[in-house]
Protein backbone atom coordinates (compact mmCIF):
# COMPACT_ATOMS: atom_id res chain seq x y z
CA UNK A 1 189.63 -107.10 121.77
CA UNK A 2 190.93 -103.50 121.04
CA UNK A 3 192.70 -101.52 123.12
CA UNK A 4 196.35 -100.24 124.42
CA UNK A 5 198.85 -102.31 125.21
CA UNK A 6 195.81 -104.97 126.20
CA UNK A 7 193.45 -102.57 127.54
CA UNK A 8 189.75 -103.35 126.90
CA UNK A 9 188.27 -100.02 126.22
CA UNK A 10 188.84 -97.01 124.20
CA UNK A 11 190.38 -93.70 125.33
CA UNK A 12 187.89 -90.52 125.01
CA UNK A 13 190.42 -87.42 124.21
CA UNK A 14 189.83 -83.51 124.17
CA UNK A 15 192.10 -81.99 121.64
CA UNK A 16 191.81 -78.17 122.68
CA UNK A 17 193.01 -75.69 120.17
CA UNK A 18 193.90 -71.63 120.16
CA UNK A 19 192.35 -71.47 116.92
CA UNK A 20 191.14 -74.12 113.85
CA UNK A 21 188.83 -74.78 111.11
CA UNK A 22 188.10 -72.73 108.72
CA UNK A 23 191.22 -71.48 109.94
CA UNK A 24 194.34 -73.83 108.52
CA UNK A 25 197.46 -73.77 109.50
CA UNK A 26 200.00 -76.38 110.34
CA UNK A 27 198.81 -76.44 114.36
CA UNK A 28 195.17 -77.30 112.67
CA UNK A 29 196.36 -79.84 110.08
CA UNK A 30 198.01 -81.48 113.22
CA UNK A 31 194.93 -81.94 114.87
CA UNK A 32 193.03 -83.20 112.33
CA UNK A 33 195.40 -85.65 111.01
CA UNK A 34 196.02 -86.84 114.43
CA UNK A 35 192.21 -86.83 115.28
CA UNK A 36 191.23 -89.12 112.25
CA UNK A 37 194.28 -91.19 113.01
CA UNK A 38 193.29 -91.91 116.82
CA UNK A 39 189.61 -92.65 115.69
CA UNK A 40 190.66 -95.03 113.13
CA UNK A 41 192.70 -96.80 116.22
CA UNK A 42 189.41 -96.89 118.02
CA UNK A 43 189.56 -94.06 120.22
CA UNK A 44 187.07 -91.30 120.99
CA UNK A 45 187.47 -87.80 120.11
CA UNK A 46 186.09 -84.73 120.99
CA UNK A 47 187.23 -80.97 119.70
CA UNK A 48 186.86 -78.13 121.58
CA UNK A 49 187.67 -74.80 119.74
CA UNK A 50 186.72 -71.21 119.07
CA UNK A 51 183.48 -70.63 116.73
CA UNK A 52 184.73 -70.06 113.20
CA UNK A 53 182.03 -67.69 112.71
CA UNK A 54 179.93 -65.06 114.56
CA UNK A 55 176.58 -66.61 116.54
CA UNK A 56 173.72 -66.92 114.61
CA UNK A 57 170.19 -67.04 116.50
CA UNK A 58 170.19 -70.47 115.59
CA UNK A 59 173.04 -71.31 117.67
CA UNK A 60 170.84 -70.12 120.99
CA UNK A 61 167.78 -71.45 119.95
CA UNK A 62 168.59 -74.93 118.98
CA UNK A 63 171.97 -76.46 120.67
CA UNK A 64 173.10 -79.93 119.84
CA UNK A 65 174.29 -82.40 122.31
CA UNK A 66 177.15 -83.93 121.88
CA UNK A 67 177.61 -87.99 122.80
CA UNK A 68 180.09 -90.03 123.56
CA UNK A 69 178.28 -91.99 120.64
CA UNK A 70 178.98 -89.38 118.38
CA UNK A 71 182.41 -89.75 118.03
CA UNK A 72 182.41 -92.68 115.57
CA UNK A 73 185.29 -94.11 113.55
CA UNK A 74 186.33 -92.18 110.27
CA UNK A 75 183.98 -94.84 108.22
CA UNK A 76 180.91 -93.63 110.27
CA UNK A 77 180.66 -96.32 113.32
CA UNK A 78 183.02 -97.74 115.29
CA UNK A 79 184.66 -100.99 114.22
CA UNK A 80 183.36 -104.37 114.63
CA UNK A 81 185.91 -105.11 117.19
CA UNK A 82 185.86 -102.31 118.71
CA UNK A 83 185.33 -102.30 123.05
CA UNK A 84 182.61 -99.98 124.08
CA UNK A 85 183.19 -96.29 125.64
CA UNK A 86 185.16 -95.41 128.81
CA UNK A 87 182.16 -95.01 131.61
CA UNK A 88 180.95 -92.23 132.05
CA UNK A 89 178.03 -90.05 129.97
CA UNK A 90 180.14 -88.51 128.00
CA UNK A 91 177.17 -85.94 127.29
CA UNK A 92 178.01 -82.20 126.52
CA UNK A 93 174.86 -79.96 126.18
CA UNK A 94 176.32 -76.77 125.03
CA UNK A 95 175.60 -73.96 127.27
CA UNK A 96 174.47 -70.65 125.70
CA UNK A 97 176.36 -69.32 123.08
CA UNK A 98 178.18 -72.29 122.10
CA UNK A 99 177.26 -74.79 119.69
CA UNK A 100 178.43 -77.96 117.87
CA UNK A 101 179.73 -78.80 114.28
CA UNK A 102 181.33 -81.23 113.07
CA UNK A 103 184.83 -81.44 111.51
CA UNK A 104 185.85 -84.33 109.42
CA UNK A 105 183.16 -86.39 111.04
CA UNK A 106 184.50 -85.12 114.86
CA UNK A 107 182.05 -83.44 117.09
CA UNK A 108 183.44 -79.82 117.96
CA UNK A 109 182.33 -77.55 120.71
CA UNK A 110 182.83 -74.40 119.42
CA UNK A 111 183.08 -71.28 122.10
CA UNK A 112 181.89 -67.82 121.71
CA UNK A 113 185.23 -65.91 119.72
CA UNK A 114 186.33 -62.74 118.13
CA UNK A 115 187.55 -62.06 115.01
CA UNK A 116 191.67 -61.23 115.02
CA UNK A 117 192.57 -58.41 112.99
CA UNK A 118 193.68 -58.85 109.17
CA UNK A 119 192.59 -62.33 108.96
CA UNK A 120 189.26 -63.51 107.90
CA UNK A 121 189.03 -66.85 109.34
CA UNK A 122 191.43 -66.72 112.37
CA UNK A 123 189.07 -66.56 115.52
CA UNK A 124 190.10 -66.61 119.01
CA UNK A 125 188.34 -67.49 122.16
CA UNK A 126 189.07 -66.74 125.88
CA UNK A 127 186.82 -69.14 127.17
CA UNK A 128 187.05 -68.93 131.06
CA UNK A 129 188.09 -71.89 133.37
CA UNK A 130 185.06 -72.68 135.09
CA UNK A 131 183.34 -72.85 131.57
CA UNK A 132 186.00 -75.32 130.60
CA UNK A 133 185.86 -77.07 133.44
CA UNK A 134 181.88 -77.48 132.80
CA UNK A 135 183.06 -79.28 129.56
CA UNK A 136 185.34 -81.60 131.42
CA UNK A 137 182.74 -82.56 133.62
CA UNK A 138 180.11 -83.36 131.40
CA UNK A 139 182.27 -85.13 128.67
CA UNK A 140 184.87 -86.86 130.91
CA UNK A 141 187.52 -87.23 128.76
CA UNK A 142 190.48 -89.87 129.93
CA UNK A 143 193.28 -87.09 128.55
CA UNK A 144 193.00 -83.38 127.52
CA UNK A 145 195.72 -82.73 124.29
CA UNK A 146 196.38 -78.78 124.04
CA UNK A 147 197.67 -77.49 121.49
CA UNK A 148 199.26 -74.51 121.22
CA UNK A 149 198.18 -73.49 124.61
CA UNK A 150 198.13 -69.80 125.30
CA UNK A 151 194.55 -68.74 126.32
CA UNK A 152 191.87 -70.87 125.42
CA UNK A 153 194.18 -73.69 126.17
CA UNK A 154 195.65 -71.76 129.55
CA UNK A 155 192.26 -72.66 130.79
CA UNK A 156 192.10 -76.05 130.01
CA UNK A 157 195.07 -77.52 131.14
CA UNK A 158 194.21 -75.12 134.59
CA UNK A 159 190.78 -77.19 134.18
CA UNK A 160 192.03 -80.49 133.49
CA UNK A 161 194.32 -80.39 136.53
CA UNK A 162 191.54 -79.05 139.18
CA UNK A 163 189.58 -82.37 138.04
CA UNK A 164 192.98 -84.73 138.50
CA UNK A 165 192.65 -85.34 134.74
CA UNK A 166 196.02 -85.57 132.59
CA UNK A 167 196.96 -82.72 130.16
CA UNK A 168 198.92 -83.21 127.26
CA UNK A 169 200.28 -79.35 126.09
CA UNK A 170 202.10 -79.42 122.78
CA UNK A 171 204.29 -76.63 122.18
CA UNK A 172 203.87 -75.17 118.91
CA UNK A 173 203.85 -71.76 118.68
CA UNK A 174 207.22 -69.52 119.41
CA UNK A 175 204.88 -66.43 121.22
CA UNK A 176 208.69 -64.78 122.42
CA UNK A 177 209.86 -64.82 118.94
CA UNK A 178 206.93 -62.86 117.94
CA UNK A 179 207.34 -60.08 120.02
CA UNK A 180 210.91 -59.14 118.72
CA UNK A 181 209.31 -59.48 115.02
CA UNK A 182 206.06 -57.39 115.76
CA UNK A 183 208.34 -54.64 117.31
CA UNK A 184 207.91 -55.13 120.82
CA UNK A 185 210.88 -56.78 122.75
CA UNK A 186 209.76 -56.15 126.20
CA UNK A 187 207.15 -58.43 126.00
CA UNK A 188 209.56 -61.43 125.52
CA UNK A 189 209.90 -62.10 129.23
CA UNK A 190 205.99 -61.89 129.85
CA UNK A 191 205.24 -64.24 126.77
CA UNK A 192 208.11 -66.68 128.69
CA UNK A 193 206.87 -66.61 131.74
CA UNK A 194 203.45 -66.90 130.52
CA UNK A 195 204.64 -70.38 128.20
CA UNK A 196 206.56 -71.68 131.48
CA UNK A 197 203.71 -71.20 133.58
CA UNK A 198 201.59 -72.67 131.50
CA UNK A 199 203.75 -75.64 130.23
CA UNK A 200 204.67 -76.74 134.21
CA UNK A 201 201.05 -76.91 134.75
CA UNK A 202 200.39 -79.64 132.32
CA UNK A 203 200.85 -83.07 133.17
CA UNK A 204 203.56 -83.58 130.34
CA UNK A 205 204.78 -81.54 127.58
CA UNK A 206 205.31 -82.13 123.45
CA UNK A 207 208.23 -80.35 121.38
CA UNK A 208 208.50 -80.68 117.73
CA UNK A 209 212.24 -80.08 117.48
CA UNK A 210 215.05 -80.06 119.11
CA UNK A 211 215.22 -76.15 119.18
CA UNK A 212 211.86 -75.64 120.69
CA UNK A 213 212.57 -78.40 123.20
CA UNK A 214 215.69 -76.57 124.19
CA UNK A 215 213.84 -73.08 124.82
CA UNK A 216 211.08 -74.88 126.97
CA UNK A 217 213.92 -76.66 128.80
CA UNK A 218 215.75 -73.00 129.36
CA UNK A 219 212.34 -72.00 131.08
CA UNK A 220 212.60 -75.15 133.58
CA UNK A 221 209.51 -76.83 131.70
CA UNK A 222 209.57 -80.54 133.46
CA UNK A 223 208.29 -83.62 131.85
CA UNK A 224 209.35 -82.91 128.36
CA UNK A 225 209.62 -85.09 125.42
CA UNK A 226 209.87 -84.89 121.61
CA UNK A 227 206.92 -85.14 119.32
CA UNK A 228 207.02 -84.07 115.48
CA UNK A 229 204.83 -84.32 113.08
CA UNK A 230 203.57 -86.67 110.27
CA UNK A 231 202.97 -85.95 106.69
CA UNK A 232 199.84 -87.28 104.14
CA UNK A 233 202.50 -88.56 101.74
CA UNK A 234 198.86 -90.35 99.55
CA UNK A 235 197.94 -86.36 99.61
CA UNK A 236 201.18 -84.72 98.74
CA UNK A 237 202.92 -86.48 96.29
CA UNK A 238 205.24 -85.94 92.79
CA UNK A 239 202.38 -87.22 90.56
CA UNK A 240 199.97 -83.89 91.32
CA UNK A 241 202.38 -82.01 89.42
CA UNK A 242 200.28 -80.41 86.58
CA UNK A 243 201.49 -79.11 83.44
CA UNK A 244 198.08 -76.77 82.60
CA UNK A 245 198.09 -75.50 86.19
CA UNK A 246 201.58 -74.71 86.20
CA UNK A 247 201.11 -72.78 82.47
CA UNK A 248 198.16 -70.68 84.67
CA UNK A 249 201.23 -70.05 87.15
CA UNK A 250 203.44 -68.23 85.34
CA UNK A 251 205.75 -71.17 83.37
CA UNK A 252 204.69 -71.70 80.38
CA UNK A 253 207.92 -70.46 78.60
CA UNK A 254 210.01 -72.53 80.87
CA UNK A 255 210.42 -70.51 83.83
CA UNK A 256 211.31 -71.89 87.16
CA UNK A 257 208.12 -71.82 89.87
CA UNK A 258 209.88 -70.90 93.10
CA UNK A 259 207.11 -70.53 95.55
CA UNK A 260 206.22 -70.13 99.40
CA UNK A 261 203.05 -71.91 101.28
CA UNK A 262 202.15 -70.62 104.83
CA UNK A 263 200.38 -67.53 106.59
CA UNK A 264 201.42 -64.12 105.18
CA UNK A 265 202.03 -62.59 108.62
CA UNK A 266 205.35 -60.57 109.64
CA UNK A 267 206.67 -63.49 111.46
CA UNK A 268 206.93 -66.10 108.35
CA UNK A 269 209.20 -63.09 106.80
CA UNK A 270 207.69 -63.65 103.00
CA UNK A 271 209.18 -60.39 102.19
CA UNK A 272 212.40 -61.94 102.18
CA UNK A 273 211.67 -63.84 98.84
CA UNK A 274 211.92 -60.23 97.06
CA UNK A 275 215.64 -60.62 96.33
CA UNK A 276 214.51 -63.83 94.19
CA UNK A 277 212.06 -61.88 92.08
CA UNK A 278 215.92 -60.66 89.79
CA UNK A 279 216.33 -64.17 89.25
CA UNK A 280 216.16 -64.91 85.45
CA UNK A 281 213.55 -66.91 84.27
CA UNK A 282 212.05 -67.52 87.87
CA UNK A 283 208.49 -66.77 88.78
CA UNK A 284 207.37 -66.78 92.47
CA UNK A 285 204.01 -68.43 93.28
CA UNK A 286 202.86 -67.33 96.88
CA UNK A 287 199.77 -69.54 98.66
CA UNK A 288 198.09 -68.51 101.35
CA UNK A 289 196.47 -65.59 102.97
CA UNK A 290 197.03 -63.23 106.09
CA UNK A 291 197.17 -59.75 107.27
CA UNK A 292 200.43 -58.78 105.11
CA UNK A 293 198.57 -59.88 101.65
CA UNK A 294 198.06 -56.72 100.26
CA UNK A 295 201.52 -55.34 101.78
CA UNK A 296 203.35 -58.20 100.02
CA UNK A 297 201.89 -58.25 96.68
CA UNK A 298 203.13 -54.61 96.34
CA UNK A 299 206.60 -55.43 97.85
CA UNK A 300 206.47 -59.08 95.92
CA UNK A 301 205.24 -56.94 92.11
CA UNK A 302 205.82 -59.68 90.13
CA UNK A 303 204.75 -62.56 91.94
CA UNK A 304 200.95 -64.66 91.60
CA UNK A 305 199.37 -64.50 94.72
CA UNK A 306 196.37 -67.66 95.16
CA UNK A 307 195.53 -67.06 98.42
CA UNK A 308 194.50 -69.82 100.93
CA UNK A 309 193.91 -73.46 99.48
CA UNK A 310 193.36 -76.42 101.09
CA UNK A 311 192.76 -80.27 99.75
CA UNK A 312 193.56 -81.21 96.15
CA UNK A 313 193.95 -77.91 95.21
CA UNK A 314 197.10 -77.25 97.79
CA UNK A 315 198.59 -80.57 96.81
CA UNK A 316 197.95 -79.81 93.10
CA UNK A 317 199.82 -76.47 93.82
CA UNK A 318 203.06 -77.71 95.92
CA UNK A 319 203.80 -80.60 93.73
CA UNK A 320 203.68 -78.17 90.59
CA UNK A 321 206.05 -76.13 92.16
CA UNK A 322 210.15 -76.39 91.33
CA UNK A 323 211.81 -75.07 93.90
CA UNK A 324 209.57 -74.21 97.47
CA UNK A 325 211.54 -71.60 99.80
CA UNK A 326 210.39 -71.05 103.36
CA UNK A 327 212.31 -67.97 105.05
CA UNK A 328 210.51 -67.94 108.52
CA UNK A 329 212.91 -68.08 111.00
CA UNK A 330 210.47 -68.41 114.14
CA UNK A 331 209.13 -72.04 113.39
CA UNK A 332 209.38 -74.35 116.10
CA UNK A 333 208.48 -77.10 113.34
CA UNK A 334 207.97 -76.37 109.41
CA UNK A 335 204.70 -78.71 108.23
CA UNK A 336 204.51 -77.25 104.64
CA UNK A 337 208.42 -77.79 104.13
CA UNK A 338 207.12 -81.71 105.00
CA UNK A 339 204.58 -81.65 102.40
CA UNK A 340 206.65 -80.15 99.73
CA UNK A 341 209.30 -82.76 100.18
CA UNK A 342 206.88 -85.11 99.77
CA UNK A 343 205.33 -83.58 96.40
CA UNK A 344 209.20 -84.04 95.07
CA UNK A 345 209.75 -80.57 95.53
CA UNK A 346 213.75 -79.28 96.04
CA UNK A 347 213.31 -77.32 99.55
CA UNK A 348 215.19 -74.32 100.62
CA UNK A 349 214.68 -73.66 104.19
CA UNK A 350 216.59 -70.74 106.50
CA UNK A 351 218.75 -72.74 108.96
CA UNK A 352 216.91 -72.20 112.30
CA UNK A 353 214.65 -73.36 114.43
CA UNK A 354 212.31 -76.82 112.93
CA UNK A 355 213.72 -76.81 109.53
CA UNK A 356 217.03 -78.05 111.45
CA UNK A 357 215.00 -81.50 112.17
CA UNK A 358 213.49 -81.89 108.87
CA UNK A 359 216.11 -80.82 106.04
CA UNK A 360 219.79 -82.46 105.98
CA UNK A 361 221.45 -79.81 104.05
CA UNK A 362 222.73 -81.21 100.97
CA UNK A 363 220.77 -84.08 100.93
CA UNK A 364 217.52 -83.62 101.18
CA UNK A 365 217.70 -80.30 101.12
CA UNK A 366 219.32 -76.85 101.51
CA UNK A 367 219.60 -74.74 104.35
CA UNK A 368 221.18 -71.13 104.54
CA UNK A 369 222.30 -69.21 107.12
CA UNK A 370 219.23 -67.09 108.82
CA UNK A 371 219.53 -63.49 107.60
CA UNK A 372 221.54 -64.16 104.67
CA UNK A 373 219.14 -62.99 101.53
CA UNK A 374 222.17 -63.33 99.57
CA UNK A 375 223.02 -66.87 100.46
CA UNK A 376 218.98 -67.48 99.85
CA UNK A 377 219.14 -66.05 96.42
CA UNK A 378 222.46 -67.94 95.38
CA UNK A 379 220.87 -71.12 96.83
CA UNK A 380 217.54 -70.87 94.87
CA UNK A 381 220.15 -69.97 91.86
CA UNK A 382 221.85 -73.29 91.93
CA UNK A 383 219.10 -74.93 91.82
CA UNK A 384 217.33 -73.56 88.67
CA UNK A 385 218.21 -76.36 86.39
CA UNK A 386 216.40 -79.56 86.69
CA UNK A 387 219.61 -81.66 87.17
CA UNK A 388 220.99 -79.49 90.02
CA UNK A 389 217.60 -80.27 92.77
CA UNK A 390 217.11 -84.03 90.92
CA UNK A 391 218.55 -85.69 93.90
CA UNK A 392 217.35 -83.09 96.45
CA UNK A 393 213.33 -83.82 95.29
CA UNK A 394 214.05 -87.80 95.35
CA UNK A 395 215.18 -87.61 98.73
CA UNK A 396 213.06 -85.45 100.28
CA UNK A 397 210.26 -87.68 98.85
CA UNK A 398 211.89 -91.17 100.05
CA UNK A 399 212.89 -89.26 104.05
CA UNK A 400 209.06 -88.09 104.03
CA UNK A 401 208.17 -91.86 103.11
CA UNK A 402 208.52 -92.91 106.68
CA UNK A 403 206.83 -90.30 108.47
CA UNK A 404 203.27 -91.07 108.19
CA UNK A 405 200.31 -89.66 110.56
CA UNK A 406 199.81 -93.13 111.37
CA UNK A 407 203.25 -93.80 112.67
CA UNK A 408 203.22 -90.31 114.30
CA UNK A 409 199.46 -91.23 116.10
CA UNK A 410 200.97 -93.99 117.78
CA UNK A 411 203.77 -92.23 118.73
CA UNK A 412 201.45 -89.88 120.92
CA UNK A 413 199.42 -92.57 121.97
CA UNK A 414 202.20 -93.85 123.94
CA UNK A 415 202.28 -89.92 125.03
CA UNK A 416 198.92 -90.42 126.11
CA UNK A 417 200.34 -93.35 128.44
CA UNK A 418 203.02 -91.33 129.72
CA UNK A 419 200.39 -88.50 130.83
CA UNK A 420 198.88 -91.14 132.47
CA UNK A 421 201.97 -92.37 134.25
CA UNK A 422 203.11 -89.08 135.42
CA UNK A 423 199.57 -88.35 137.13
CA UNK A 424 199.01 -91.43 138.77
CA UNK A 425 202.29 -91.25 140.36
CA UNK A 426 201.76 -87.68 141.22
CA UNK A 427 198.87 -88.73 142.67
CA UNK A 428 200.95 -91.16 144.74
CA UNK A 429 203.24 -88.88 145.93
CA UNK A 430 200.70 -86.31 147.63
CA UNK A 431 199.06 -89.47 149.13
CA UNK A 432 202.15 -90.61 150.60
CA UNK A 433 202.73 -86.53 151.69
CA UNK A 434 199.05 -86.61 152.75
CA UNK A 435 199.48 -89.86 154.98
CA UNK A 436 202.86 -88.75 156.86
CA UNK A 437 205.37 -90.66 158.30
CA UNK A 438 204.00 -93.62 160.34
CA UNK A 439 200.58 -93.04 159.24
CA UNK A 440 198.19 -96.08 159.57
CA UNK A 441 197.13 -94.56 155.82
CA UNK A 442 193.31 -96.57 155.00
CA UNK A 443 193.53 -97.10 151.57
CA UNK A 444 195.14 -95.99 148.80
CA UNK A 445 194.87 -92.41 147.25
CA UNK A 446 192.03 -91.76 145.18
CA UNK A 447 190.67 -89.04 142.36
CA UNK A 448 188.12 -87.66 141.39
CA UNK A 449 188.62 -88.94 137.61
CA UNK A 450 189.35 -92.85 136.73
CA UNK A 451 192.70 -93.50 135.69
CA UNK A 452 193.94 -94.05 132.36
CA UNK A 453 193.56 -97.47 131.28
CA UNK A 454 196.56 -98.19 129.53
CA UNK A 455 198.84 -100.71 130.28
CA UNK A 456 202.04 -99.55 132.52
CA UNK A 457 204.12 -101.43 129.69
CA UNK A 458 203.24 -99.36 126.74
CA UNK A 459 205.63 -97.10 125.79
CA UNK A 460 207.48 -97.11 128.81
CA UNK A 461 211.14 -95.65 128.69
């Protein structure tokens, strides 16, 4: 029989997310990946996100439930072998304004959103606690992942605790950072306060590095632990590289492709790649799209700007790539410096923040010191001939070898157990504080959600 650590049924999950699909970014690619992984394992899940798109009449009109039954496995039923649902309905019939799609074969509750300005597929959604809560109820989910929680998410770990269900929050978003970058510094405190709150709430909390986990540790966050990320080493890979697309890039008289893959906001600093662009013979290639596109290809002149790719394509692009430089010095992880590792790409990565976990300068990478465009451009330098980032691209390649989604699914699976842990012996401890001392105390403390059924040996410390 499936299950965790000898359990006989299957977990239901709700991964909640700030923003996703069409939307991609590496908080999205993290839920997906992780999503198709825990499906494949047996599990059910369900997203719930903001509507990538404005409501159509059709979205009123005609409302799709969504079933516990809907959430088959990644071949389009569950497996043979697998045990049926958790109890429960597991029925969600959207309520006005919301509707269902499905992404990558998951059912996802999309929410009423706006558009945010400069971006054309980032949507966010507000969502309000006792329509999350609705949700919860209807769909009864075992454990509630957040990711990114800020608003949207705010809600549902408020949500998930008010119906004794376990929260998951993964921090992946540095909100503080952002308000130095976007010019407004007396915000930090409210965006930290804001984090801590919400971050103590949940029932356990996810870093991906061991800077991030030390700033949510600074705020008093309790129950923390480390989670990073894995990397589709069958989709990024050396082998993608492509000589034609390459020539369309810029290098057909054996220039050196130096290029950058992420958002093009203020806070991933692309402008700092200008003091490359006096490199001879190197020819920046810049993928991706954001509110600072048009500002950058005038301060970038000589750059090739794709916009946003996804798939193939993206893979196609990285792996063609000679040299990838990320300057952003406000990422509490670094998922694109993963995946160009893994194409055999020589990485150059400002030393701060994620990039710290995932490059070992020297080896499997280089690292310069944050603010230092001169040390970036006399980095990239050394590495414009083939021989000089040989040994860099192998070894990024073989390090990103081991860090599959699969490997990284499990990992949170035994997350998922801890969650489960923590609230059942919270729930002890205001039973015992309920009872008093030398209380006759009928019974033992109950909920009103089942427990998790995982075994209380799985990934125990």
């Amino acid at each position: 029989m499936f299950g965790i650590g000898g359990c006989s049924r299957s977990v239901r999950i709700l991964m909640v997310a700030e923003s996703f699909v069409p939307h991609m970014s590496g908080v999205t690619t993290s839920l997906l990946r992780s999503a198709e992984n825990l499906r494949r394992m047996g599990h059910e899940v369900m997203h719930l996100a903001p509507s990538g798109r404005a409501l159509r009449p059709s979205d009123w009109a005609h409302p799709r439930t969504v079933r516990s039954t809907d959430t088959t496995s990644p071949g389009g039923r569950r497996g043979d072998d697998a045990a049926p649902p958790s109890e429960g309905a597991g029925v969600v019939l959207p309520a006005p304004g919301q509707w269902v799609d499905d992404v990558e074969g998951v059912p996802t509750l999309r929410l009423p959103s706006l558009p945010l300005t400069g971006y054309r597929t980032l949507r966010f959604s507000a969502g309000t606690v006792s329509a999350v809560r609705r949700i919860m109820v209807d769909y009864q989910p075992d454990v509630v992942h957040v990711a990114s929680p800020f608003v949207l998410g705010a809600r549902a770990v408020t949500a998930a605790k008010n119906l004794g269900i376990p929260s998951v929050a993964v921090y992946q978003t540095d909100v503080a950072a952002y308000t130095h970058r976007y010019g407004m510094p007396w915000l930090e405190s409210t965006a930290d306060h804001r984090i801590a709150a919400i971050h103590r709430e949940a029932t356990l909390t996810l870093a991906p590095s061991r800077s991030s986990a030390e700033y949510l540790e600074t705020l008093g966050v309790p129950r923390l632990f480390r989670w990073g990320r894995g990397v589709d080493t069958e989709l990024f890979r050396p082998d993608r590289r492509n000589a034609d697309l390459r020539r369309r890039l810029g290098a057909g008289d054996g220039e050196t492709l130096v290029g950058f893959v992420g958002r093009l906001a203020s806070e991933k600093q692309v402008e700092d790649l200008r003091v490359l662009q006096s490199l001879p013979g190197v020819k920046l290639v810049i993928v991706g799209d954001g509110p600072d596109a048009s500002r950058l290809a005038s301060t970038l002149h000589r750059a090739t700007f794709t916009g946003q790719l996804t798939g193939t394509d993206l893979a196609e692009h990285v792996a063609s790539l000679d040299v990838f430089a990320h300057p952003g010095e406000f990422e509490t992880f670094g998922q694109t410096l993963q995946e160009a590792m893994a194409s055999g790409v020589a990485t150059v990565a400002v030393g701060r923040g994620g990039p710290l976990d995932i490059i070992e300068d020297g080896v499997t990478g280089r690292l310069y010191r944050p603010g230092d465009l001169g040390m970036l451009r006399d980095t990239v330098e050394s590495l414009l001939e083939p021989s000089a980032r040989a040994e860099l691209a192998i070894n990024g390649r073989r390090a990103m070898e081991a860090k599959s989604w699969s490997a990284t699914s499990r990992e949170l699976e035994r997350h998922y157990h801890r969650a489960g842990e923590f609230h059942r012996t919270r729930q002890l401890h205001r039973w015992r504080e309920q009872r008093g001392p030398g209380s006759p105390g009928r019974g033992r403390p109950t909920t009103r959600h089942r427990p998790l059924p995982f075994s209380r040996h799985v990934g125990a410390p």
